[in-house]
C-alpha atoms as a PDB file:
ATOM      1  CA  UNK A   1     -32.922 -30.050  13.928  1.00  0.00           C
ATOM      2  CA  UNK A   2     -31.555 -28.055  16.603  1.00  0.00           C
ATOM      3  CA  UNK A   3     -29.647 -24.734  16.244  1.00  0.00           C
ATOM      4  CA  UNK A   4     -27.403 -22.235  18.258  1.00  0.00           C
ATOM      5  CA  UNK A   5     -26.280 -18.859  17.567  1.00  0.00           C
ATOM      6  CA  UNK A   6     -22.420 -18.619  17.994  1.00  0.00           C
ATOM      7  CA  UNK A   7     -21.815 -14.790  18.520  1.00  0.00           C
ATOM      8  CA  UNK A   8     -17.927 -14.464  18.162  1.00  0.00           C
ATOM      9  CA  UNK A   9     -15.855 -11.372  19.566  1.00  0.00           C
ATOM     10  CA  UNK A  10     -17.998  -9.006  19.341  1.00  0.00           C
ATOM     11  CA  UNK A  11     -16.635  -7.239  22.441  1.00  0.00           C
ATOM     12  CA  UNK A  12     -15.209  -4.114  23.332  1.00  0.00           C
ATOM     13  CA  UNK A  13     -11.798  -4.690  22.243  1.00  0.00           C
ATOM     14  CA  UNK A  14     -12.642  -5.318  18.943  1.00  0.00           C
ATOM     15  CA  UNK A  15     -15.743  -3.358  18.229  1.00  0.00           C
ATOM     16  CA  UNK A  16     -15.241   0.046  20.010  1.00  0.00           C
ATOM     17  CA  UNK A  17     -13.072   3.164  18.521  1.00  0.00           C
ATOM     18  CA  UNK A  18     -10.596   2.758  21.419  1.00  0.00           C
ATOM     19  CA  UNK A  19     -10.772  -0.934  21.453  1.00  0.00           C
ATOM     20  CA  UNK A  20      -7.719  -2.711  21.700  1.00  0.00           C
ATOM     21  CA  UNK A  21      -7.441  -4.414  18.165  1.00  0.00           C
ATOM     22  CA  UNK A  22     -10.805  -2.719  16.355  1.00  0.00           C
ATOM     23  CA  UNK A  23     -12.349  -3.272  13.578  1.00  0.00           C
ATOM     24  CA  UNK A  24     -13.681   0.486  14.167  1.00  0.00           C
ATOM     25  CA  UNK A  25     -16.584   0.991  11.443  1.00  0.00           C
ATOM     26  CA  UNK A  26     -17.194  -1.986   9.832  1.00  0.00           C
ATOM     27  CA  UNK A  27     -17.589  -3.799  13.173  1.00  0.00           C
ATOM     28  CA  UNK A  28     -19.628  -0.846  14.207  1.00  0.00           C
ATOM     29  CA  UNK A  29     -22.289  -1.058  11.442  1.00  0.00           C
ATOM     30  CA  UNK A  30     -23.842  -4.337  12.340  1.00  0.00           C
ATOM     31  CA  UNK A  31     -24.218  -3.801  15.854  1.00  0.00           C
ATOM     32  CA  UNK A  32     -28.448  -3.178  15.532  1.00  0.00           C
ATOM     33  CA  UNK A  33     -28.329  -6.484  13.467  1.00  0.00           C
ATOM     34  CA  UNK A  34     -26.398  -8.464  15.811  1.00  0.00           C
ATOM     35  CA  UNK A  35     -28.397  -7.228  18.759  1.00  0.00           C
ATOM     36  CA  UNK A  36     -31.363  -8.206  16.976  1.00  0.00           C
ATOM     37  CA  UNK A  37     -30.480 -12.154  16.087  1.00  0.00           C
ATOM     38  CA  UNK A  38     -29.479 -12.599  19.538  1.00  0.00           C
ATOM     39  CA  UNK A  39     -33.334 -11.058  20.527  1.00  0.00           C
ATOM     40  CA  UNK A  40     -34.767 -13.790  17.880  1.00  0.00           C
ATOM     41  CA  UNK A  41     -32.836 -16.257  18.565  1.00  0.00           C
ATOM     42  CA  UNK A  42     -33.809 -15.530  22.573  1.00  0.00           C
ATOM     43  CA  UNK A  43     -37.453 -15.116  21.509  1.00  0.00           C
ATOM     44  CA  UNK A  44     -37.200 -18.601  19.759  1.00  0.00           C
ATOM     45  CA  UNK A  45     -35.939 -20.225  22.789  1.00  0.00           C
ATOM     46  CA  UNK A  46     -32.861 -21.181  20.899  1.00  0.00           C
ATOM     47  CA  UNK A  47     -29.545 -21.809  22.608  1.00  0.00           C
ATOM     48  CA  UNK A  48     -27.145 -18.877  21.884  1.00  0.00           C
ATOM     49  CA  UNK A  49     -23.268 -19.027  22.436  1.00  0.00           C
ATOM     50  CA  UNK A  50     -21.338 -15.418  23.708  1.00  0.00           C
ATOM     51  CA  UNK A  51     -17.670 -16.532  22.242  1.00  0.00           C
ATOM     52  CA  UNK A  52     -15.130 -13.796  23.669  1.00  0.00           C
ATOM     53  CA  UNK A  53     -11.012 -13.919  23.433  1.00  0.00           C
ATOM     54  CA  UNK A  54      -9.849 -14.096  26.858  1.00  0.00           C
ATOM     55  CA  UNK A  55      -6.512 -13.849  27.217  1.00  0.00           C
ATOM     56  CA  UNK A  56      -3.888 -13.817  30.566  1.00  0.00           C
ATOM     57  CA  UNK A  57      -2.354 -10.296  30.762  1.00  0.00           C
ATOM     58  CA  UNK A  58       0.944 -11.069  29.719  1.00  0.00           C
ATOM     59  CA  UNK A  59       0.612 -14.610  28.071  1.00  0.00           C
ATOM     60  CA  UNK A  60       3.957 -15.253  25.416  1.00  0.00           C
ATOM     61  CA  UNK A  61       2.113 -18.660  25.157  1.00  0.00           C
ATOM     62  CA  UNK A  62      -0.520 -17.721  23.336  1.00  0.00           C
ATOM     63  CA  UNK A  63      -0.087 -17.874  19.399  1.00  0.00           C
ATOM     64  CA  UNK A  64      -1.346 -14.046  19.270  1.00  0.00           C
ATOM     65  CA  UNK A  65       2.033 -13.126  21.015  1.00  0.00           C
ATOM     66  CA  UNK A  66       3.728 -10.834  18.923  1.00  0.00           C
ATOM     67  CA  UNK A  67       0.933 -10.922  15.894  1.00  0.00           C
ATOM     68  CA  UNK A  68      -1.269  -8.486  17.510  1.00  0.00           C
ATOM     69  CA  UNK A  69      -0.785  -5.985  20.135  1.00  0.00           C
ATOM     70  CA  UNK A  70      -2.269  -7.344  24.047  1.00  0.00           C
ATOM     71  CA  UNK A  71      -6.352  -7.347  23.564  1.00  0.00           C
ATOM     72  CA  UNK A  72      -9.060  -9.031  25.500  1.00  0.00           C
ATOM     73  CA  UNK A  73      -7.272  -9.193  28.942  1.00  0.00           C
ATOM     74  CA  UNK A  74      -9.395 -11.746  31.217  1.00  0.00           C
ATOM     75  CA  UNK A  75     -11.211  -9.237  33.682  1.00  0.00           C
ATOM     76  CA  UNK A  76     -11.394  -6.035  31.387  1.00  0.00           C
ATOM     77  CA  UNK A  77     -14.174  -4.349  29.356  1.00  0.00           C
ATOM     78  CA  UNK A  78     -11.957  -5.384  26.523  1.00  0.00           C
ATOM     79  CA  UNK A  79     -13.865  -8.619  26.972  1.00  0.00           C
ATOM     80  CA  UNK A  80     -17.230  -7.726  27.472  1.00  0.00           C
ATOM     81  CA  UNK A  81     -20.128  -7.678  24.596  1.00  0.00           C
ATOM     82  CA  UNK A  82     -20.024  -4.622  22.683  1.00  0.00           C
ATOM     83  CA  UNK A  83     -23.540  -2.111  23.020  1.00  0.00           C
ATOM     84  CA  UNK A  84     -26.348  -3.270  22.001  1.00  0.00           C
ATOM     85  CA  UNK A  85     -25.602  -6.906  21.765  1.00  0.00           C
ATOM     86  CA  UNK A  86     -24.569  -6.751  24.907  1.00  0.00           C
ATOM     87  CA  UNK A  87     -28.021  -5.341  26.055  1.00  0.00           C
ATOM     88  CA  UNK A  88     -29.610  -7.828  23.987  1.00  0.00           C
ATOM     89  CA  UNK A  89     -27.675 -10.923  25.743  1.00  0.00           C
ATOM     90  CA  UNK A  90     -28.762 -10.050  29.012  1.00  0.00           C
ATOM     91  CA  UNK A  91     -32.201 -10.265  28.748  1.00  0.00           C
ATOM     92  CA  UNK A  92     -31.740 -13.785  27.226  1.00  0.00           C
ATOM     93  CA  UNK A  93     -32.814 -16.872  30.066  1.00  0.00           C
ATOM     94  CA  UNK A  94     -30.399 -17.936  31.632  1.00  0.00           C
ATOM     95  CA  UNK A  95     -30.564 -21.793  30.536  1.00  0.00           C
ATOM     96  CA  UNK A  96     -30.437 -20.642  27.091  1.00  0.00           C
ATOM     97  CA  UNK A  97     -27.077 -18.938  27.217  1.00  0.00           C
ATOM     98  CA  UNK A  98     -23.285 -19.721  27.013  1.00  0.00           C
ATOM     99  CA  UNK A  99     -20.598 -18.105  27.807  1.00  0.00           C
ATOM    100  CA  UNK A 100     -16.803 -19.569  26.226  1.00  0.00           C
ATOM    101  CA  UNK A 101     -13.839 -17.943  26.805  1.00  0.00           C
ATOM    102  CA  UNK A 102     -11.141 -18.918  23.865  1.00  0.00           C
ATOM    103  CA  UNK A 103      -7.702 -18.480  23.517  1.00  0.00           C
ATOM    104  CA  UNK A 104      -7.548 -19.470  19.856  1.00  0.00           C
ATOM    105  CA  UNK A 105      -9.374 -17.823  17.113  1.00  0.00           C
ATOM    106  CA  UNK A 106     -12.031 -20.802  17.005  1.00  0.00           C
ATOM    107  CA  UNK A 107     -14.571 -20.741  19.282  1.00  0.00           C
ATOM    108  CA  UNK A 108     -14.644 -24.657  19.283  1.00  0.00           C
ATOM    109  CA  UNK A 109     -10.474 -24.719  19.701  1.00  0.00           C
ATOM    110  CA  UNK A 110      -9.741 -25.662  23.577  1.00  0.00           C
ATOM    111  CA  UNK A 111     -13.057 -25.044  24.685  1.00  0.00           C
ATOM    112  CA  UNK A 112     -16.426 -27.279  25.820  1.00  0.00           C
ATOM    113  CA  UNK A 113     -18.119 -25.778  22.876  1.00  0.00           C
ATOM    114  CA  UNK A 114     -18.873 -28.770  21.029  1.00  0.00           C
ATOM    115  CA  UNK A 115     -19.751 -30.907  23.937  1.00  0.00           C
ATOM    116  CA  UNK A 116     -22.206 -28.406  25.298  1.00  0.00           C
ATOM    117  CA  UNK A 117     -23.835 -28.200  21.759  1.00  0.00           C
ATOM    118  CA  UNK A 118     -24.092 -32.016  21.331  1.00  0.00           C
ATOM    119  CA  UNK A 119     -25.572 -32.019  25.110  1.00  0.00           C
ATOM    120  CA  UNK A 120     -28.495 -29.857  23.662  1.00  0.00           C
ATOM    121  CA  UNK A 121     -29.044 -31.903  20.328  1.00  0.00           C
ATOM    122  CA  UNK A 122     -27.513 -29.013  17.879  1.00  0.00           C
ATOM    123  CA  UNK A 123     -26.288 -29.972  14.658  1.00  0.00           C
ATOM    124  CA  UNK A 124     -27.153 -26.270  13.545  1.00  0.00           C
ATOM    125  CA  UNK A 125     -24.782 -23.190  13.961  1.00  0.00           C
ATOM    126  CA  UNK A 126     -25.455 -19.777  12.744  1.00  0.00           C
ATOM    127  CA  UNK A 127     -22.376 -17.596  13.596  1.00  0.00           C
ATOM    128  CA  UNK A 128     -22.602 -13.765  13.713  1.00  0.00           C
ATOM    129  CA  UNK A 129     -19.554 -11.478  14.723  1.00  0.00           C
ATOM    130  CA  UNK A 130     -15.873 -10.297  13.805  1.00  0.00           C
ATOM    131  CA  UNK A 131     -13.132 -10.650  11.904  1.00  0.00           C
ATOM    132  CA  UNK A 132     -15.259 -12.259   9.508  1.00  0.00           C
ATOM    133  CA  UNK A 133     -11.911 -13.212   8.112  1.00  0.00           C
ATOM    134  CA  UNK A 134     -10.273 -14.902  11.217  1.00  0.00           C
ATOM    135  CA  UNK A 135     -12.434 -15.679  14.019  1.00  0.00           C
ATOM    136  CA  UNK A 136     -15.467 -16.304  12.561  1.00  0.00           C
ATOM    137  CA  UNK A 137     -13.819 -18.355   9.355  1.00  0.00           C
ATOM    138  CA  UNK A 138     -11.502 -20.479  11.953  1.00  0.00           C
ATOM    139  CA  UNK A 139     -14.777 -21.037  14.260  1.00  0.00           C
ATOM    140  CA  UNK A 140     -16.242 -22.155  10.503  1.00  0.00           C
ATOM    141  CA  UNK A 141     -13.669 -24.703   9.652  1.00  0.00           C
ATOM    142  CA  UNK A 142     -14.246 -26.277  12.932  1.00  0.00           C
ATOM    143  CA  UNK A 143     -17.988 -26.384  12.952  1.00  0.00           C
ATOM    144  CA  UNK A 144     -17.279 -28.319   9.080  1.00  0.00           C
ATOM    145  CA  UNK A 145     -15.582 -30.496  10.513  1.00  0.00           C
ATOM    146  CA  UNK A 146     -17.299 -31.589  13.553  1.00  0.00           C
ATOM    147  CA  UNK A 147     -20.081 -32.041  10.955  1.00  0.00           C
ATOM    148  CA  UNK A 148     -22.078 -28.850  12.091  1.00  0.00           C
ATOM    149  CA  UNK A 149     -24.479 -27.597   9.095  1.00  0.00           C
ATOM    150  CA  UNK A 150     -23.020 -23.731   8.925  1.00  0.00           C
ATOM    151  CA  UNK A 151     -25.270 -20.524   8.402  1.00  0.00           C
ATOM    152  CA  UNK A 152     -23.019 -17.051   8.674  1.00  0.00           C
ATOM    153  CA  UNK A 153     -25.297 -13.611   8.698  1.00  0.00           C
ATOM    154  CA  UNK A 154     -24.009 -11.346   5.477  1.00  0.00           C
ATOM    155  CA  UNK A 155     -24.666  -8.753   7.766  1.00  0.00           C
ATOM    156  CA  UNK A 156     -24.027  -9.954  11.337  1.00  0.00           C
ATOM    157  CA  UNK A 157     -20.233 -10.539  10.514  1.00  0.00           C
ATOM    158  CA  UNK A 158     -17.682  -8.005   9.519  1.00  0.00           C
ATOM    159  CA  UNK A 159     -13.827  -7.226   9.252  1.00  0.00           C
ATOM    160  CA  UNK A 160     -11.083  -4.436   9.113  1.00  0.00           C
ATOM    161  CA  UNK A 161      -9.999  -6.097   6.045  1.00  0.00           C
ATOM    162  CA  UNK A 162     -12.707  -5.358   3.033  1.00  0.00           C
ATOM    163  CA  UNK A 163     -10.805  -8.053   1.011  1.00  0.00           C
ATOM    164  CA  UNK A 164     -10.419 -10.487   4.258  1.00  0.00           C
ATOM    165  CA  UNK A 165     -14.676 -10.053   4.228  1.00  0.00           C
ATOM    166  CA  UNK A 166     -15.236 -11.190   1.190  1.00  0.00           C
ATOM    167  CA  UNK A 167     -12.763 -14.201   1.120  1.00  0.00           C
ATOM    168  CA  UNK A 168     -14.152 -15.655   3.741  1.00  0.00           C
ATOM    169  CA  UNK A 169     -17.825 -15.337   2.796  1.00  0.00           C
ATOM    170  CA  UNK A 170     -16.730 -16.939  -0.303  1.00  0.00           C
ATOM    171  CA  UNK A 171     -14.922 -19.489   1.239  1.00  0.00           C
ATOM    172  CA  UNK A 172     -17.994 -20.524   4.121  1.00  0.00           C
ATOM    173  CA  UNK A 173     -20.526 -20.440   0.845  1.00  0.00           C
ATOM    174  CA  UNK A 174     -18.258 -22.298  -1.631  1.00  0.00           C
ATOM    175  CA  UNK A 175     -15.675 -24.370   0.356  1.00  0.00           C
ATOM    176  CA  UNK A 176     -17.377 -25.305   4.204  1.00  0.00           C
ATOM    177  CA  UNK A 177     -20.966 -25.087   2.398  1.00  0.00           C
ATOM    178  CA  UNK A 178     -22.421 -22.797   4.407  1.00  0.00           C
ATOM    179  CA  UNK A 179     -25.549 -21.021   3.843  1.00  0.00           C
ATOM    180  CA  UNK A 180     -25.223 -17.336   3.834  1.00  0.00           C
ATOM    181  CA  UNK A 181     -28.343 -15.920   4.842  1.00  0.00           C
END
């Protein structure tokens, strides 16, 4: 079986005190540990997935429009990996990394994700990153049902929202059957 590491928004925007739409703390306190699965997961030769929100200054389009304040604008440190992960991500080989931009909280929503994953053989994901409770949990539903085996990080995903957290670990474990390692 082959696996990828799906790290989802954990960029500026969403990370950093004066980020755009932050988590603040909780996002903040598994930065080491999310810098450090993208390092084994590097060392491992393993493919590894950077999922960032990238969104058109200005886009009404988008579903976001009016839910949440302008974040991520295409071009702007609001988009870029968040400290150490994003030190961490650039030492990775080059043929081992992706880059998706989304528009949608799933990384697999309007994107190549899933065609680039079935290119390399993965029927594994592990997923690391924030809002547990959005993001990550929509990327989850999609990776069910593309028929993706699911493994989320306890510690490699956080949210604003303490209650939001622990919904959606409970729903990956007891509804999508993930494995929560």
């Amino acid at each position: 079986m082959k696996k990828a590491l799906i790290v989802i928004d954990y960029v500026y925007d969403f990370v950093a005190d004066d980020g755009k739409l932050t988590c603040g703390a909780p996002a903040q306190a598994i930065e080491q540990t999310v810098a450090g699965i993208i390092e084994e997961f590097s060392d491992n030769k393993d493919f590894i997935v950077i999922a960032s929100d990238c969104h058109a200054e200005g886009d009404t389009f988008t579903p976001e429009h009016g839910l949440f304040p302008a974040h991520c604008i295409c071009g702007t440190e609001g988009c870029t990996l968040y400290g150490t992960a994003k030190d961490a991500a650039e030492k990775v080989a080059k043929e081992q990394l992706l880059s998706v931009d989304k528009q949608r909280y799933s990384a697999f929503a309007g994107t190549n994700l899933d065609m680039k994953l079935r290119e390399r053989g993965v029927n594994e994901v592990y997923l690391v990153g924030v809002c547990s409770d959005i993001c990550v949990l929509h990327t989850a539903v999609d990776a069910y049902n593309l028929g993706y085996k699911i493994f989320a990080y306890e510690e490699g995903v956080a949210s604003f929202n303490a209650d939001g957290h622990a919904f959606a670990l409970a729903h990956l474990k007891n509804t999508l059957g993930a494995t929560i390692l």
